[in-house]
Protein backbone atom coordinates (compact mmCIF):
# COMPACT_ATOMS: atom_id res chain seq x y z
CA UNK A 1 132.98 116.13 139.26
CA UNK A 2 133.24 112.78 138.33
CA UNK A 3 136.14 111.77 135.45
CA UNK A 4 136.72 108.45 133.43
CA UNK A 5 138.79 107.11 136.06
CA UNK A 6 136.11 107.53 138.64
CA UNK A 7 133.05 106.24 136.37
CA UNK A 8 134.73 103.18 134.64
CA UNK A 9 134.69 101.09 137.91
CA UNK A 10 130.99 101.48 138.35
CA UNK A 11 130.81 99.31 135.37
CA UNK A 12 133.72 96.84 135.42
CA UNK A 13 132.16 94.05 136.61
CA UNK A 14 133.78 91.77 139.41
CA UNK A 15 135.37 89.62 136.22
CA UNK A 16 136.64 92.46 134.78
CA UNK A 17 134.66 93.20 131.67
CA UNK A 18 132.88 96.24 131.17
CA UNK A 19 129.08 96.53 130.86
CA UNK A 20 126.71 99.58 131.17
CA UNK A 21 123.22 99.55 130.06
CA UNK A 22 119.67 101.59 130.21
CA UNK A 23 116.28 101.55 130.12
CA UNK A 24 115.31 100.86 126.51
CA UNK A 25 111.37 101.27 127.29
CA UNK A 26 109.36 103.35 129.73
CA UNK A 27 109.69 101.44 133.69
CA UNK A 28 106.18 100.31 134.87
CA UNK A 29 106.91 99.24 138.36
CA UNK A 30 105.00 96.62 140.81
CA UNK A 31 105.49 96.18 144.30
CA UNK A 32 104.52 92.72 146.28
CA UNK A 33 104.94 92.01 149.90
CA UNK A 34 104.41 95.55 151.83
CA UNK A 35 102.23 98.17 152.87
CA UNK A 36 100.39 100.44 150.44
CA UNK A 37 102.20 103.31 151.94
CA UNK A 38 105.20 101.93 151.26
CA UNK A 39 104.34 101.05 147.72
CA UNK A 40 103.28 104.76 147.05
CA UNK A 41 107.10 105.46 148.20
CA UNK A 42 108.59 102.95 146.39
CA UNK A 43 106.75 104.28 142.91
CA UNK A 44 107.32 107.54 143.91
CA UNK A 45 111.19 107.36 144.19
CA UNK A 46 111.14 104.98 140.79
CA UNK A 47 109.23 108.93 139.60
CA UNK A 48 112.23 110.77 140.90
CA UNK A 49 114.79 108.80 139.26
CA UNK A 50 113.16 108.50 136.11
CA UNK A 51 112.51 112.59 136.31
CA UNK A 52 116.12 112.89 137.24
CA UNK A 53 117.16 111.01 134.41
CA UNK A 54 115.34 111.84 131.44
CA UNK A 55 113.54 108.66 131.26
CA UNK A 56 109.84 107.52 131.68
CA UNK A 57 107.19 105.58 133.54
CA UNK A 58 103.86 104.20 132.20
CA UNK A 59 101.06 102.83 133.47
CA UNK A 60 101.48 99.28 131.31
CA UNK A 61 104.22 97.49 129.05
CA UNK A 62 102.69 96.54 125.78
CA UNK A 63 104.96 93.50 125.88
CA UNK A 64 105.24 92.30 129.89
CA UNK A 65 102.50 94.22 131.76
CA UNK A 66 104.62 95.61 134.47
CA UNK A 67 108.85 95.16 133.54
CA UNK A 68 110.07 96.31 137.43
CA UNK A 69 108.88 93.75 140.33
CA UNK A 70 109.68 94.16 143.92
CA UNK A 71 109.21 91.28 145.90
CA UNK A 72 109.49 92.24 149.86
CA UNK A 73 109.93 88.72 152.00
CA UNK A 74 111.09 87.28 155.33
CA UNK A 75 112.80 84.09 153.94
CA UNK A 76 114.31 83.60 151.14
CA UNK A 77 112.11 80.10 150.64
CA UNK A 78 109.00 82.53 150.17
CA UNK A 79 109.87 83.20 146.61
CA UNK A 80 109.12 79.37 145.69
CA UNK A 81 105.96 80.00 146.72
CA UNK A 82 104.84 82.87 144.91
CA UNK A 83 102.07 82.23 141.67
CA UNK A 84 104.48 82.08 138.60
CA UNK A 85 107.52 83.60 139.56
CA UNK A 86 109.47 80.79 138.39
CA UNK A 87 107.81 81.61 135.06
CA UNK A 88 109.00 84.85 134.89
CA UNK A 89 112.55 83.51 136.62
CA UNK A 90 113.19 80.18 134.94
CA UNK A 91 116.70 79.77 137.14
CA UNK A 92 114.71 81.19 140.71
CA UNK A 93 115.59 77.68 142.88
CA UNK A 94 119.17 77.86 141.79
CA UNK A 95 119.00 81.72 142.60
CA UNK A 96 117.17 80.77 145.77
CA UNK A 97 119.74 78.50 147.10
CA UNK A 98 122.60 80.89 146.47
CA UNK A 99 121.02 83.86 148.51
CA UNK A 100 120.54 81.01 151.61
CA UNK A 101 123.64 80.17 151.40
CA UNK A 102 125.10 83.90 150.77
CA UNK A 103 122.67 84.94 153.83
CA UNK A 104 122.01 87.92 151.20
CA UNK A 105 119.35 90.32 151.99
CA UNK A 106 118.83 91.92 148.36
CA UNK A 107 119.23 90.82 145.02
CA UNK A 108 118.15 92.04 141.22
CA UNK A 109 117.94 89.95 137.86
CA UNK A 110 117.90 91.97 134.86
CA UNK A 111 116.03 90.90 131.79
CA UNK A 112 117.48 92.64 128.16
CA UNK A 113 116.00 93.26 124.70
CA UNK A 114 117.28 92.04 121.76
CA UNK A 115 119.34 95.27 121.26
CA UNK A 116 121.17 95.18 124.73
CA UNK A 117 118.80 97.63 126.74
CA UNK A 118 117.14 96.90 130.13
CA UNK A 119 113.41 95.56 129.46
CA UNK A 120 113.09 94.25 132.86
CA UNK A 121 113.68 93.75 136.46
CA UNK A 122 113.07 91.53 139.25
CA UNK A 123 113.83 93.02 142.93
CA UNK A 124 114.39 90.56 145.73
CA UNK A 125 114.12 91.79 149.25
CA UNK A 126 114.52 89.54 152.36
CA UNK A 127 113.47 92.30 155.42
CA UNK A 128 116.31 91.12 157.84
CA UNK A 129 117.51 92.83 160.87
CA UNK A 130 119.86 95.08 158.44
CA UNK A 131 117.49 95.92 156.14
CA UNK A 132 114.83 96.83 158.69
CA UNK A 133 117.31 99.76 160.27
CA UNK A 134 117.15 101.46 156.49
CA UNK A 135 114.56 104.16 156.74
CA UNK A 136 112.15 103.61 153.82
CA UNK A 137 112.91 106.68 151.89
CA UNK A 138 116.29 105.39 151.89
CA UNK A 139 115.32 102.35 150.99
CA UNK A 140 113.03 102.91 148.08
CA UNK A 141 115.47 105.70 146.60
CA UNK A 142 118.14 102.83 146.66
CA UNK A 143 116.54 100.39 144.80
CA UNK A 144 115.24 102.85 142.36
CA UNK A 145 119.09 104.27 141.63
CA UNK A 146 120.58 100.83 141.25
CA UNK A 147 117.54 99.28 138.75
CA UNK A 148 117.46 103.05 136.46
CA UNK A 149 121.01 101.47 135.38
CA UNK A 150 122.84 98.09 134.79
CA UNK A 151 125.68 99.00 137.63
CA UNK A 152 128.61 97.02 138.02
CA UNK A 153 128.05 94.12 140.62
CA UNK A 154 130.59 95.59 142.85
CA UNK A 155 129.97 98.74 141.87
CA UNK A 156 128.24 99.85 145.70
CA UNK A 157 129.76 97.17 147.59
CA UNK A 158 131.63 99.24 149.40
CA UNK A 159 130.37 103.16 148.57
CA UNK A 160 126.88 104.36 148.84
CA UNK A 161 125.04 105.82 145.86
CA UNK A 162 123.18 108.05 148.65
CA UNK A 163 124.07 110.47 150.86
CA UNK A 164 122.48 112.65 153.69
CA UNK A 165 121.45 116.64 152.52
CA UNK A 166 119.60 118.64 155.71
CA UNK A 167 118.43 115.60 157.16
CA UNK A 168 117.30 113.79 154.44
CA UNK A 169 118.20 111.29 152.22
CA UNK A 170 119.48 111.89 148.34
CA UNK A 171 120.95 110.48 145.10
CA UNK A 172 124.71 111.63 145.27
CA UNK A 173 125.23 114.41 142.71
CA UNK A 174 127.99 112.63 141.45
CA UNK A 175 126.11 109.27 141.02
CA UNK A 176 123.15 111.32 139.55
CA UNK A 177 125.30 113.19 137.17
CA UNK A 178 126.50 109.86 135.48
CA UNK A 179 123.07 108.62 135.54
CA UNK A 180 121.97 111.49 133.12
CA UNK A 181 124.71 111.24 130.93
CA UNK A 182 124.02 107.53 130.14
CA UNK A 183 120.29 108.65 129.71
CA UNK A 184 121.93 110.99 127.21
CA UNK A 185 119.90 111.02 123.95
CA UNK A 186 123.71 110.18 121.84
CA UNK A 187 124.47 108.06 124.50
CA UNK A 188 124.26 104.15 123.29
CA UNK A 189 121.64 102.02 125.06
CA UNK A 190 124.37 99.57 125.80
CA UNK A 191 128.36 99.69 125.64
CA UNK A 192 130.63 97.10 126.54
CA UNK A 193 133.90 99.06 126.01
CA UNK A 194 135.95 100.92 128.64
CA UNK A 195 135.66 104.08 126.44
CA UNK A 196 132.57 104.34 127.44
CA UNK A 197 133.37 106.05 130.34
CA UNK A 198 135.29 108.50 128.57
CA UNK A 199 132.23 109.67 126.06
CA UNK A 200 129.97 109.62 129.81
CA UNK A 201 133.15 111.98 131.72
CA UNK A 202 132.80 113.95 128.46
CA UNK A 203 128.55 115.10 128.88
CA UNK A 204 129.61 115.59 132.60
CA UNK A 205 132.02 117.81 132.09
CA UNK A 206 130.81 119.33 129.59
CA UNK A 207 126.69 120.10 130.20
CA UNK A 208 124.84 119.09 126.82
């Protein structure tokens, strides 16, 4: 069972200030860049998540159309190229140019409503030879844990928010019981205050 000591790193960020946020609006997912069996997997572990924590999907946002993009690519140059993007992600070539020079495979930008909550999400992919050992259902379970919530940077840079169950991959029950305490109805949307973890240890520990 996870305690306040345990669940305030997941959200002190690498500068050491404390952020957690959720969804504050159903997630309508879109996948670019893959197979459509793989886009049926990637929606369908978004489903799970959601299910898991208390949340919803829809089939459109009133206000963006689709507010969760996955972009799958080779190169990182690829996202230049792609119809509007830098529309939707005014600072993409600085963004670019840092995950060349990182030689990052993954990256998210998170887009927030004018009370703090998540209203969007923009997934980055670049399939390199790390990424392309993942299984898919590892893969797509992943990315849907990390978007559900605004994590800490670091927060998985050295733990997994998976683990293996009979051969298959899952959401760690430790992970998914903070998820549904931030999805917590009392729970704010947003918190920027270390006692947050305390309030989330507190629905953990105590089932509401």
């Amino acid at each position: 069972m996870m305690n306040a000591s345990d669940i305030e790193p997941l959200f002190t960020r690498s500068d050491g200030s404390y952020l957690c946020a959720r969804w504050g609006r159903p997630i309508v997912p879109v996948v670019f860049g893959v197979e459509d069996d793989t886009v049926a997997l990637l929606k369908g572990a978004f489903e799970v998540v959601c299910l898991m924590a208390g949340h919803q999907m829809d089939e459109m946002d009133a206000e963006l159309g689709v507010n969760v993009m996955m972009l799958f690519c080779r190169d990182w140059d690829e996202l230049t190229g792609v119809p509007d993007l830098d529309r939707l992600v005014p600072e993409l070539g600085d963004v670019v140019t840092r995950l060349i020079k990182a030689d990052a495979n993954q990256y998210r930008i998170f887009r927030f409503d004018e009370a703090g909550a998540i209203k969007a999400c923009f997934i980055f992919l670049r399939m390199d030879a790390a990424l392309e050992q993942v299984p898919a259902e590892a893969l797509a379970l992943g990315q849907a844990v990390q978007a559900i919530v605004l994590w800490s940077d670091v927060a998985f840079k050295t733990t997994n928010p998976l683990a293996m169950a009979d051969g298959k991959t899952v959401l760690r029950p430790d992970i998914a019981e903070v998820i549904r305490a931030v999805y917590d109805p009392v729970m704010p949307a947003v918190a920027q205050d270390a006692s947050h973890a305390l309030r989330l240890a507190a629905r953990i520990e105590v089932p509401q």
